[in-house]
N, C-alpha and C. Protein backbone atom coordinates (compact mmCIF):
# COMPACT_ATOMS: atom_id res chain seq x y z
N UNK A 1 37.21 43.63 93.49
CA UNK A 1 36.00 44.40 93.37
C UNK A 1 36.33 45.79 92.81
N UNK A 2 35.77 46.24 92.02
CA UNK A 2 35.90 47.92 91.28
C UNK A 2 35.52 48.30 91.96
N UNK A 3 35.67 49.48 92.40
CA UNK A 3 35.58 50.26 93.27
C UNK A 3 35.94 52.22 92.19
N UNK A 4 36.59 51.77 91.30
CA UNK A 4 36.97 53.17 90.68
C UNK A 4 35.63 53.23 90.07
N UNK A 5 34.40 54.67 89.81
CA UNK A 5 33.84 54.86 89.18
C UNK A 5 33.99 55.40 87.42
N UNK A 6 35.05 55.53 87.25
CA UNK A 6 36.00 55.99 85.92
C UNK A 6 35.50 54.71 85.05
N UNK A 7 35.51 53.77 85.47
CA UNK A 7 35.67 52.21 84.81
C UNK A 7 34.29 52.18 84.56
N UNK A 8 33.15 52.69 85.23
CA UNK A 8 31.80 52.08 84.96
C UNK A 8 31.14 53.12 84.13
N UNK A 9 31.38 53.91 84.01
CA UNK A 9 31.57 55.43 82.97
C UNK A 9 32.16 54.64 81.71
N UNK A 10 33.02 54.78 81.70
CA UNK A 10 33.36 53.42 80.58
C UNK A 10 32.54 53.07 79.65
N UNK A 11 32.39 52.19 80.68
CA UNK A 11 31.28 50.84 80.22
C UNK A 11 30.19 50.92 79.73
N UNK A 12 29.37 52.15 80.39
CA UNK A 12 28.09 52.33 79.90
C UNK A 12 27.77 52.66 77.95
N UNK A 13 28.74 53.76 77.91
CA UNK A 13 28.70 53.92 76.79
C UNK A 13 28.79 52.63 75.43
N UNK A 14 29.90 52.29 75.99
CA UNK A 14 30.08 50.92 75.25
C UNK A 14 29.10 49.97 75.03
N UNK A 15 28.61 49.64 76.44
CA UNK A 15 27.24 48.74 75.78
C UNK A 15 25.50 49.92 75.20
N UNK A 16 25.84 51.07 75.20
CA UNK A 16 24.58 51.49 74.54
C UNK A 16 25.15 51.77 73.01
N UNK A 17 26.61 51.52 73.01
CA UNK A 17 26.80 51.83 71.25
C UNK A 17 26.44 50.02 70.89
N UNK A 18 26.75 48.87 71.64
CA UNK A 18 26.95 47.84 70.81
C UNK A 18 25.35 47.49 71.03
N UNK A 19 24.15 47.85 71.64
CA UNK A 19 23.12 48.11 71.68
C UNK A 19 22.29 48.26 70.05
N UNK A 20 23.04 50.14 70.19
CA UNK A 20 22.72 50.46 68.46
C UNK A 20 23.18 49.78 67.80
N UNK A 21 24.08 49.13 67.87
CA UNK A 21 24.69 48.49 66.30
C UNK A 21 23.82 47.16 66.14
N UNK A 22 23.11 46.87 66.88
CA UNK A 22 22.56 45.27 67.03
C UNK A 22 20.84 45.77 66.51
N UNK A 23 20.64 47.15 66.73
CA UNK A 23 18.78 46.85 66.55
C UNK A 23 18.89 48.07 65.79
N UNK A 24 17.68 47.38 64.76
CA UNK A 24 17.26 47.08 63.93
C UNK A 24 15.75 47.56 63.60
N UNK A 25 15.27 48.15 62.82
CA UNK A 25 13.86 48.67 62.43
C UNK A 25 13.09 47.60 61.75
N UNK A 26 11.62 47.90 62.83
CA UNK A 26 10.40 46.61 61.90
C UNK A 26 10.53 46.48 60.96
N UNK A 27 10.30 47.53 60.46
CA UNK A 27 9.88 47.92 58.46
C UNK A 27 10.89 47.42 58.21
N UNK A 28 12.43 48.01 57.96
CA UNK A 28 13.17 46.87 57.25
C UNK A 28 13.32 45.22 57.33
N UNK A 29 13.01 44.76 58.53
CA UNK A 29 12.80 43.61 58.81
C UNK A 29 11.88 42.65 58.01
N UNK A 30 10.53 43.67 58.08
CA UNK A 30 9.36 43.26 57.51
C UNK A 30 9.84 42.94 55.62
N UNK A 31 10.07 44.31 55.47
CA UNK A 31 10.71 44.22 54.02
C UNK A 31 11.56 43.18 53.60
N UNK A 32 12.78 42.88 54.47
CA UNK A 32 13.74 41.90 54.01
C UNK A 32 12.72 40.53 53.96
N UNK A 33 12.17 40.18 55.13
CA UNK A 33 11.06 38.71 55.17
C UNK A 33 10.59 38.78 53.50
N UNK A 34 9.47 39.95 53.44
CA UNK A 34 8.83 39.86 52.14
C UNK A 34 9.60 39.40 50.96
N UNK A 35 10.79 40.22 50.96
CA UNK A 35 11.44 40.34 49.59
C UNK A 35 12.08 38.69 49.34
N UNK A 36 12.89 38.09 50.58
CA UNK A 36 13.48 36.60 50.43
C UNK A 36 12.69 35.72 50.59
N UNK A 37 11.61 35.48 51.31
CA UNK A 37 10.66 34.46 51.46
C UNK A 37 9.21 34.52 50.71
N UNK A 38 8.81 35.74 51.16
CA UNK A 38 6.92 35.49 50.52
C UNK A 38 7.17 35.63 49.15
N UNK A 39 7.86 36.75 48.77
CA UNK A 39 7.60 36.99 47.73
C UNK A 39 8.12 35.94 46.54
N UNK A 40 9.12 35.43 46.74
CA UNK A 40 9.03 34.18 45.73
C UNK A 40 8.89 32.92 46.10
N UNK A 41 8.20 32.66 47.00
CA UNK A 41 7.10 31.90 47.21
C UNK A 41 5.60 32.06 46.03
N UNK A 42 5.41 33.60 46.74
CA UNK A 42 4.12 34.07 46.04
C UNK A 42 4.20 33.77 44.29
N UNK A 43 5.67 34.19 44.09
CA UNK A 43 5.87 34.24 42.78
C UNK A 43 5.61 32.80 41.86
N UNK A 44 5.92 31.58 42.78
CA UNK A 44 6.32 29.95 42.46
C UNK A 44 4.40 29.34 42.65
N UNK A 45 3.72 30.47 43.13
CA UNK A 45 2.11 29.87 43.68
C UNK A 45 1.48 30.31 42.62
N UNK A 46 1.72 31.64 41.93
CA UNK A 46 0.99 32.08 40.98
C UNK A 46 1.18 31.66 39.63
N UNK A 47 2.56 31.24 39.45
CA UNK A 47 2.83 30.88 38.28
C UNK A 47 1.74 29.75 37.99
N UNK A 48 2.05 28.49 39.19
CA UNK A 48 1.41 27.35 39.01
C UNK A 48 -0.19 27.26 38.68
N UNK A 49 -0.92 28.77 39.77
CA UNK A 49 -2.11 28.59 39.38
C UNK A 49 -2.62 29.02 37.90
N UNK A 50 -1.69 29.88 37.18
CA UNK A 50 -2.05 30.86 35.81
C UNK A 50 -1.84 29.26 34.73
N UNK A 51 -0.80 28.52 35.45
CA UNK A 51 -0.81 27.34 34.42
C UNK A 51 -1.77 26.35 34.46
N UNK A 52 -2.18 26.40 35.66
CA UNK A 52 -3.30 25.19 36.01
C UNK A 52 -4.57 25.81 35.12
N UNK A 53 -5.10 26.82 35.49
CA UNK A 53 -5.86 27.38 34.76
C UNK A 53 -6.07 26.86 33.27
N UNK A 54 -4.87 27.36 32.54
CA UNK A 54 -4.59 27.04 31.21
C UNK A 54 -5.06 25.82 30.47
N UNK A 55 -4.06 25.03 32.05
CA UNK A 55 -4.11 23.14 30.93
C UNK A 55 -5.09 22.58 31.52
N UNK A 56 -6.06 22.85 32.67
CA UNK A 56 -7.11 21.80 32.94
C UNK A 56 -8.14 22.39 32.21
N UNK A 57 -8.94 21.38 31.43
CA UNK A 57 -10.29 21.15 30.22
C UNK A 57 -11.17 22.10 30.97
N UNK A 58 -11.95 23.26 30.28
CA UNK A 58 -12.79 23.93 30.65
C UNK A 58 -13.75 23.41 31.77
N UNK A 59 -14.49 21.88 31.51
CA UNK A 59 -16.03 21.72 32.03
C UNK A 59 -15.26 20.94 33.18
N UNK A 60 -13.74 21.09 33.37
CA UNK A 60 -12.96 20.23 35.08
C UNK A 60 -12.95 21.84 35.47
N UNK A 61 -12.63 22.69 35.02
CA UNK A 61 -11.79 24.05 35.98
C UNK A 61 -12.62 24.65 36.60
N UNK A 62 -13.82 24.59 36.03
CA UNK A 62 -14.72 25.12 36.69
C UNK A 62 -15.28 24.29 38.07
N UNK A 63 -14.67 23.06 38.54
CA UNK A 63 -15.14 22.54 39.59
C UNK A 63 -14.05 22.07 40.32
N UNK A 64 -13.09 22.63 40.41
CA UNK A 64 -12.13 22.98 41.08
C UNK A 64 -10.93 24.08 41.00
N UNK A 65 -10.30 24.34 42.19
CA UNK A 65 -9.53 24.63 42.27
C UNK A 65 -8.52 24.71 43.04
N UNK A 66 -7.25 25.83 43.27
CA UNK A 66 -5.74 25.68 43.95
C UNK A 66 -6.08 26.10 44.66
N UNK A 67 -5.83 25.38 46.02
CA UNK A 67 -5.95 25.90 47.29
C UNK A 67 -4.30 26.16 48.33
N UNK A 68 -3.40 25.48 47.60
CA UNK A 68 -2.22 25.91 48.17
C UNK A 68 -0.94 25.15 47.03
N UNK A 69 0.48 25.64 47.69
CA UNK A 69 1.78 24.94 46.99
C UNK A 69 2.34 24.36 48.40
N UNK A 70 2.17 23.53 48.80
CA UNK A 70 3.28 23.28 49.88
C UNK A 70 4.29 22.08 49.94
N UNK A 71 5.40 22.53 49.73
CA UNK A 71 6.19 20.98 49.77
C UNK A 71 6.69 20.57 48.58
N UNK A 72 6.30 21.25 47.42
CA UNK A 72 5.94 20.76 46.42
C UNK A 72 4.78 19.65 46.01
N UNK A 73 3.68 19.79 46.77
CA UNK A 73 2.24 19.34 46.45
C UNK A 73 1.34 20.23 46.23
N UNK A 74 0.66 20.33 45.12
CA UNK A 74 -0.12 21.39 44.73
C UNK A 74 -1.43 20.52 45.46
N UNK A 75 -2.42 21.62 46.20
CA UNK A 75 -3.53 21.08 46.24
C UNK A 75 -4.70 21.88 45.85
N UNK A 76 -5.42 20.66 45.57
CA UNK A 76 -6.49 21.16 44.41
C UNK A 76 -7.98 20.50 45.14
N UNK A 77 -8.86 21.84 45.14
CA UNK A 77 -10.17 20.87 45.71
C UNK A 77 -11.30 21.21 44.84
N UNK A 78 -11.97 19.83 44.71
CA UNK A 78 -13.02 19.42 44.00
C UNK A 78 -14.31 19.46 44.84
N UNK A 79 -15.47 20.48 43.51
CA UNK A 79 -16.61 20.19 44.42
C UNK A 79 -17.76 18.77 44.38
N UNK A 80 -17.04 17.46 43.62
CA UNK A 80 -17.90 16.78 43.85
C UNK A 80 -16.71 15.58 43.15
N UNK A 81 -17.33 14.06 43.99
CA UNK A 81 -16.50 13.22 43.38
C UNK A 81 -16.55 12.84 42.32
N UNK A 82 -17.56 12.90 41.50
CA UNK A 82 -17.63 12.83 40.00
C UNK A 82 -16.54 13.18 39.48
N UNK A 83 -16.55 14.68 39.33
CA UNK A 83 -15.24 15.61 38.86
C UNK A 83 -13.47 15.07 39.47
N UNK A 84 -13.78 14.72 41.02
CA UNK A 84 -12.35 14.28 41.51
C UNK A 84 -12.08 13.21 40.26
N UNK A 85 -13.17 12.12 40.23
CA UNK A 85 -12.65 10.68 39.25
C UNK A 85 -12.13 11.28 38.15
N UNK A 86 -12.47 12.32 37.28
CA UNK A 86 -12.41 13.50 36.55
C UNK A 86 -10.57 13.50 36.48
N UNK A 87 -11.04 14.49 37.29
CA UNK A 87 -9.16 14.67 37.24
C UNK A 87 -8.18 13.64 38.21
N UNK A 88 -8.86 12.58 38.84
CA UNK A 88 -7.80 11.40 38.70
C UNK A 88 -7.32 11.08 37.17
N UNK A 89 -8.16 10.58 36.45
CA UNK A 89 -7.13 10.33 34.60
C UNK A 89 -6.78 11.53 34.39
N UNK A 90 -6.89 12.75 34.73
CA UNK A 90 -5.77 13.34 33.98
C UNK A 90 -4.94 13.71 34.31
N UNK A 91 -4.73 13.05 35.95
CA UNK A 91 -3.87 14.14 37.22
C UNK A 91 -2.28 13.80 36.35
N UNK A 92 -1.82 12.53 35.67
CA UNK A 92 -0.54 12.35 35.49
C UNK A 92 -0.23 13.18 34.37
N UNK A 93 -0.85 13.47 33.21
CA UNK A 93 -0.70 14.74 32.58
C UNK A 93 -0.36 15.74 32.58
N UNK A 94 -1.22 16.55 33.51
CA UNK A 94 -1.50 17.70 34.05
C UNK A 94 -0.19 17.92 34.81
N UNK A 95 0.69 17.06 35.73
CA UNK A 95 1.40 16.84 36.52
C UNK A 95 2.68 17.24 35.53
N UNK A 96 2.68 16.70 34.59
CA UNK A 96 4.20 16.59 33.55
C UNK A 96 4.27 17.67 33.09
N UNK A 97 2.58 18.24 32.64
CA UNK A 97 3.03 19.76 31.78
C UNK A 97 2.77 20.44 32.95
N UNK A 98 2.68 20.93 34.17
CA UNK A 98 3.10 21.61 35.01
C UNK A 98 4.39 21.75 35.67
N UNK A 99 5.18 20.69 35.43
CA UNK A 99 6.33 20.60 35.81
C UNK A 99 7.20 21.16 34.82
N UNK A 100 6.63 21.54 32.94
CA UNK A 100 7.53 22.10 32.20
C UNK A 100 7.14 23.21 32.14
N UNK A 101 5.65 23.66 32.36
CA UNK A 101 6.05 25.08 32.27
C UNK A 101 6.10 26.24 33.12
N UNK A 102 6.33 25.40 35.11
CA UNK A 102 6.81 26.01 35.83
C UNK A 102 7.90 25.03 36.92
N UNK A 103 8.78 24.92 35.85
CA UNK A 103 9.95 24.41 36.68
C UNK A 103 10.36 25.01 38.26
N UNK A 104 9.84 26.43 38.30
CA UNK A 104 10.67 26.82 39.47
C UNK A 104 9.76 27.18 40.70
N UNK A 105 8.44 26.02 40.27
CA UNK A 105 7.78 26.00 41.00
C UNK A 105 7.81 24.30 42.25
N UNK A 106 8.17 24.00 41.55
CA UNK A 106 8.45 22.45 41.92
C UNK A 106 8.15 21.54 42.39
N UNK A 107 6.41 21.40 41.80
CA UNK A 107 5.70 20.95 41.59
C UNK A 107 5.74 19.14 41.35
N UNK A 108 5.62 18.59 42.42
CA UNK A 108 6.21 16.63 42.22
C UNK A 108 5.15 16.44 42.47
N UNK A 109 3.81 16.77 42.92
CA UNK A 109 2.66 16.01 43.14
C UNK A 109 1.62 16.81 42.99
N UNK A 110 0.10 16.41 42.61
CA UNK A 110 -1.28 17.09 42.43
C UNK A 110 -1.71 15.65 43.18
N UNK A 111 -2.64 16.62 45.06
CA UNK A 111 -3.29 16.02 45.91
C UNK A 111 -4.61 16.46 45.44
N UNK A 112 -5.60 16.04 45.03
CA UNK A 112 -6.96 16.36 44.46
C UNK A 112 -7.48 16.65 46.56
N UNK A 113 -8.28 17.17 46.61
CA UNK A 113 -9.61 16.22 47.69
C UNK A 113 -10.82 16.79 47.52
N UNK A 114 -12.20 16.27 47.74
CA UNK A 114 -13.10 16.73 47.66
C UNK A 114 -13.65 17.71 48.78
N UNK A 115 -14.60 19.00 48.43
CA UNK A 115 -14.82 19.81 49.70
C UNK A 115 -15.44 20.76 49.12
């Protein structure tokens, strides 16, 4: 059993320095999240929608749109099934030139649904 108080004098210090060395500020925290995850995420979501835009036929784009990237499934919602049958024939298209002109989005599937 310790019994010398010299020893617990010590100690204290020691664990309030290995304390500081371990923590850490929100904001940088927050920052690092943003910078490695959302943000090129965000970067791989926007690309896809500026392209979707582009290559789907005017009188389809206007009756749908990107509602997310996840997984590599873009999903896309349609406001009526007319339009879904619509972009069923062109989903395999649409699919190939999205895949070339955002490779680093990675893009393997277009889930249509209606809503």
């Amino acid at each position: 059993m310790i019994t010398d108080n010299r020893q617990f004098r010590y100690i204290g210090p020691v664990r309030k320095a290995a304390a500081a060395e371990t923590a850490v500020k929100l904001g940088d925290t927050i920052r690092e999240v943003l910078d490695e995850r959302i943000s090129p995420q965000q970067g791989r979501v926007s690309a896809a929608v500026e392209a979707w835009q582009r290559l789907v036929p005017v009188g389809l784009a206007q009756h749908c749109r990107v509602t997310g990237l996840t997984g590599g499934v873009l999903k896309i919602v349609v406001d009526s099934s007319s339009y879904m049958y619509e972009l069923q024939l062109c989903r395999c298209e649409l699919l190939n030139e999205l895949q070339r002109e955002c490779p680093h989005s990675r893009i393997r599937k277009i889930e249509p649904a209606v809503g």
